[in-house]
Every structure is written in C-alpha cells, then in structure tokens.
Protein backbone atom coordinates (compact mmCIF):
# COMPACT_ATOMS: atom_id res chain seq x y z
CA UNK A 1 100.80 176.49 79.79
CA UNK A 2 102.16 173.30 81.46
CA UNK A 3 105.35 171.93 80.42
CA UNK A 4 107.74 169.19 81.25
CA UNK A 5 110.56 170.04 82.98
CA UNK A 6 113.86 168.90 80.64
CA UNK A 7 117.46 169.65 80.14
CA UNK A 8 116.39 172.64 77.81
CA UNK A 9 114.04 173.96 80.52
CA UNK A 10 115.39 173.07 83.91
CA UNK A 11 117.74 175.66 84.86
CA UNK A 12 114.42 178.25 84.53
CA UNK A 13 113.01 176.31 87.57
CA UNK A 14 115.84 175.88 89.54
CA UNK A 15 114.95 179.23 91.21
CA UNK A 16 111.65 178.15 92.01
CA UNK A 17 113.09 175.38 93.52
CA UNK A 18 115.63 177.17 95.64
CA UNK A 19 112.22 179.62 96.51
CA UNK A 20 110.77 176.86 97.41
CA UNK A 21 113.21 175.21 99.78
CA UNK A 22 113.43 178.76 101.66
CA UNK A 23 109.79 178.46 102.46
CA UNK A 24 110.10 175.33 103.78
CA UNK A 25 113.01 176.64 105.83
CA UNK A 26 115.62 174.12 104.77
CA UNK A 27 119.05 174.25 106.02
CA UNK A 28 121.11 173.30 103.18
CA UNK A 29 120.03 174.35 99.95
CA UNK A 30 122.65 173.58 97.37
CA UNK A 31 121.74 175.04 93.90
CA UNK A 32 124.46 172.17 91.91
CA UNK A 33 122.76 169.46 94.13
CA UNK A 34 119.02 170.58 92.95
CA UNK A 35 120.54 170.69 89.18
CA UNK A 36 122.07 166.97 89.83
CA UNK A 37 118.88 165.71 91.71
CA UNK A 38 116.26 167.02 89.77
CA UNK A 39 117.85 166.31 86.03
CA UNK A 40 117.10 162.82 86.65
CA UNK A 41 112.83 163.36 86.10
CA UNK A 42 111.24 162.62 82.88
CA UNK A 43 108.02 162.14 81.40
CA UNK A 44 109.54 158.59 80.41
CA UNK A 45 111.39 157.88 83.51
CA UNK A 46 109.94 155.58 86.06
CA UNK A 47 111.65 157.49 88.83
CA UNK A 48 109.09 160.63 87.84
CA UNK A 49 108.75 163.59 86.34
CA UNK A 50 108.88 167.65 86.84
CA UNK A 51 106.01 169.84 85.39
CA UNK A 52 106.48 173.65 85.08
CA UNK A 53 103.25 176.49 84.58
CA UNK A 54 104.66 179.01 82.22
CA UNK A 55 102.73 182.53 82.14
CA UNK A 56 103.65 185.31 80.04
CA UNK A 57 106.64 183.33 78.38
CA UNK A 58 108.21 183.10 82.49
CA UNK A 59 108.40 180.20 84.74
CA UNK A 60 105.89 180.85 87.61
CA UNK A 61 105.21 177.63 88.86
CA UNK A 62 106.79 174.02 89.63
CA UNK A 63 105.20 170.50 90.31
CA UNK A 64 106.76 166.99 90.35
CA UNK A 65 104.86 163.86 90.34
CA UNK A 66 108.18 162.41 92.11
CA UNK A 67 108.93 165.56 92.68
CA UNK A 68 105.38 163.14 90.74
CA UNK A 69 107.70 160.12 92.60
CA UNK A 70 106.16 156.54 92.47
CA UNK A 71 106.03 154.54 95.23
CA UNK A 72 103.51 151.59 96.33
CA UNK A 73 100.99 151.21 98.92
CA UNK A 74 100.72 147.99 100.75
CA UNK A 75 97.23 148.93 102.11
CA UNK A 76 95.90 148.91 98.76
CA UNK A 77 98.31 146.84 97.51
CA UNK A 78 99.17 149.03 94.13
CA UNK A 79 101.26 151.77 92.80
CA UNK A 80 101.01 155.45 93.97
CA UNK A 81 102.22 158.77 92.65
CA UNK A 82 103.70 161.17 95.31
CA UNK A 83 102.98 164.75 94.59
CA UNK A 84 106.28 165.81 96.33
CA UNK A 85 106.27 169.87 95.85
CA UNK A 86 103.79 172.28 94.25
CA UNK A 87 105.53 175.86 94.43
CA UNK A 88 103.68 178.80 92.65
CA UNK A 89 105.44 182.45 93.33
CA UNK A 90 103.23 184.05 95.93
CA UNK A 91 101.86 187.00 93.39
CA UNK A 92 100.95 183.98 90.57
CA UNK A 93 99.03 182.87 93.38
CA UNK A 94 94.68 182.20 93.47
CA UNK A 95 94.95 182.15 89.45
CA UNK A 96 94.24 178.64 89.45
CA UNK A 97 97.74 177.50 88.72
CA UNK A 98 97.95 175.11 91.79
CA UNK A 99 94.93 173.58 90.71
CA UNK A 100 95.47 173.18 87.00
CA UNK A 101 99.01 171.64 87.99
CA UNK A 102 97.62 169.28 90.31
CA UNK A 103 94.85 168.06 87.86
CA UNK A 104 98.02 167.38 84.88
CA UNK A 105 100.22 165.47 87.52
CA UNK A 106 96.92 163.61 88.53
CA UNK A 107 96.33 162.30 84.98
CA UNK A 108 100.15 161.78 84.84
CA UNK A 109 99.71 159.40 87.19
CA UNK A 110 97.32 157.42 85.81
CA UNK A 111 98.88 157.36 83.01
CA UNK A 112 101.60 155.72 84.92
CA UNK A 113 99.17 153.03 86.35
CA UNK A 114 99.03 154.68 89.64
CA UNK A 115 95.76 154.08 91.61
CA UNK A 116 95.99 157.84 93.13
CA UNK A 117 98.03 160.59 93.79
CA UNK A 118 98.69 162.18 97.32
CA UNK A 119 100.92 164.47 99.03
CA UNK A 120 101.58 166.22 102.27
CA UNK A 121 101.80 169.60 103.47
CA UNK A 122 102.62 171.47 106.54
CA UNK A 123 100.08 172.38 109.05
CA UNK A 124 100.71 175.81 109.00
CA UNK A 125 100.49 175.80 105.40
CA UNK A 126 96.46 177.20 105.36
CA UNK A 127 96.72 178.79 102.26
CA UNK A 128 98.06 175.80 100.23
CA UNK A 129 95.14 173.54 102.08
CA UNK A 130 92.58 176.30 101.15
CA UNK A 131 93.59 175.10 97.37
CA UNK A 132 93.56 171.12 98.27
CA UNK A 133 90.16 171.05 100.48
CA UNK A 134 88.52 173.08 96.84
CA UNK A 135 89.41 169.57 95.03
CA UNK A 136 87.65 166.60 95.41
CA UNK A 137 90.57 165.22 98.09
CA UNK A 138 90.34 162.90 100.68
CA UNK A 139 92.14 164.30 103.79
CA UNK A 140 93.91 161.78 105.52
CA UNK A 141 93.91 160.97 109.15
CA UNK A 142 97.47 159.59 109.43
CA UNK A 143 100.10 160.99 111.08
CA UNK A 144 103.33 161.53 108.98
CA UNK A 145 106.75 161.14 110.55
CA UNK A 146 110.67 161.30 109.58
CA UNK A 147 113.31 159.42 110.99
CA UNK A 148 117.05 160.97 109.64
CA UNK A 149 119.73 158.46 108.86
C-alpha cells in the first residue's frame, strides 16, 4: 500500500532514509537534519511530496517526487517532477515495489501539471537500472554534473 509521507508517518521512514544515504555513501548523515528537511513535503505543497510502500503493516520502501521535487525545463519550456530517491530494503526487493512507486509518483506529477518525471542514478547502480530500462523510459544521453558551493 502506498502512502503519503506526513507528520504521523515520517519518523517510520526516517530509517529508510538514513539506509538510504549509507548506500549512496554520504558523508554526513544527520538523522535531526533528514527530520527538518524532509517534514517540509506534502501532497499539497508545491515544494513536493514523500510517498512510502507499506507491506505487512512495516515501512519497506520510500519515494519522493521532490524527494517528487518540481523544477522546470527550459528545453521544453514546462514544469518537471524530479524523482529524487527511490529506496526499497534490499530483501523487499524484485516484488514490484520500485515499479508500483514509480508509476504513483508519475501520476503525482501530472497531477501537478508536470510534463514528465525523471531522475538519475549511479552508474554502478545495475540493479536499480534493471527496474528503470523494464518501464517505458527514455534513457538520457546527458551527462550530469555537481558543482559544491
């Protein structure tokens, strides 16, 4: 069952938010600055919003849709929804979870008025690309880069 993540609900994914920062290998994770950051999605805020899979009455998997953010893309001069992190727990995974949670935050985001909804992963990541190349995705060509301030 797919949920929105709330005030009620939120401290239940925290963990899988932590989990997912380790596997990402992030240097900092700070469990009060995840609480802070993430509080702020909503189904009614324009900022995004933070889905949760519950199985078995537990908390197995996380998507935002800005964690999904909004944004705009100039090339196609509209609105966008960034899928920002899909986590499942490794043993929830290949039971479809990913995929049902990317299909809600899709139609999320057109609810929104967004023309489409992409995201980025790691190279290494094969296992999560296994999941997006089953979808009807477009892979893109571009190269993604960071610049820290």
């Amino acid at each position: 069952m797919i949920e929105t993540v709330e005030s009620r609900n939120l401290n239940e994914v925290l963990p899988l938010i932590r989990e997912y920062q380790e596997f990402y290998q992030v240097a900092d994770i700070s469990d009060s600055r995840n609480k802070e950051f993430f509080s702020q999605f909503s189904e009614s805020s324009d900022l995004g919003c933070l889905f949760l899979y519950r199985q078995h009455n537990k908390a197995v998997a996380f998507a935002t849709v800005a964690t999904v953010y909004f944004s705009y893309a100039s090339t196609i001069a509209t609105k966008v929804a960034v899928l920002n992190d899909l986590y499942t727990k490794p043993n929830e995974r290949r039971n479809n979870i990913g995929k049902k949670l990317i299909e809600h935050c899709r139609l999320f985001a057109a609810k929104k008025g967004a023309a489409r909804l992409q995201w980025v992963t790691a190279l290494d990541n094969k296992p999560a690309q296994k999941l997006y190349e089953s979808l009807p995705t477009k892979k893109s060509t571009w190269h993604f880069y960071t610049y820290n301030i």
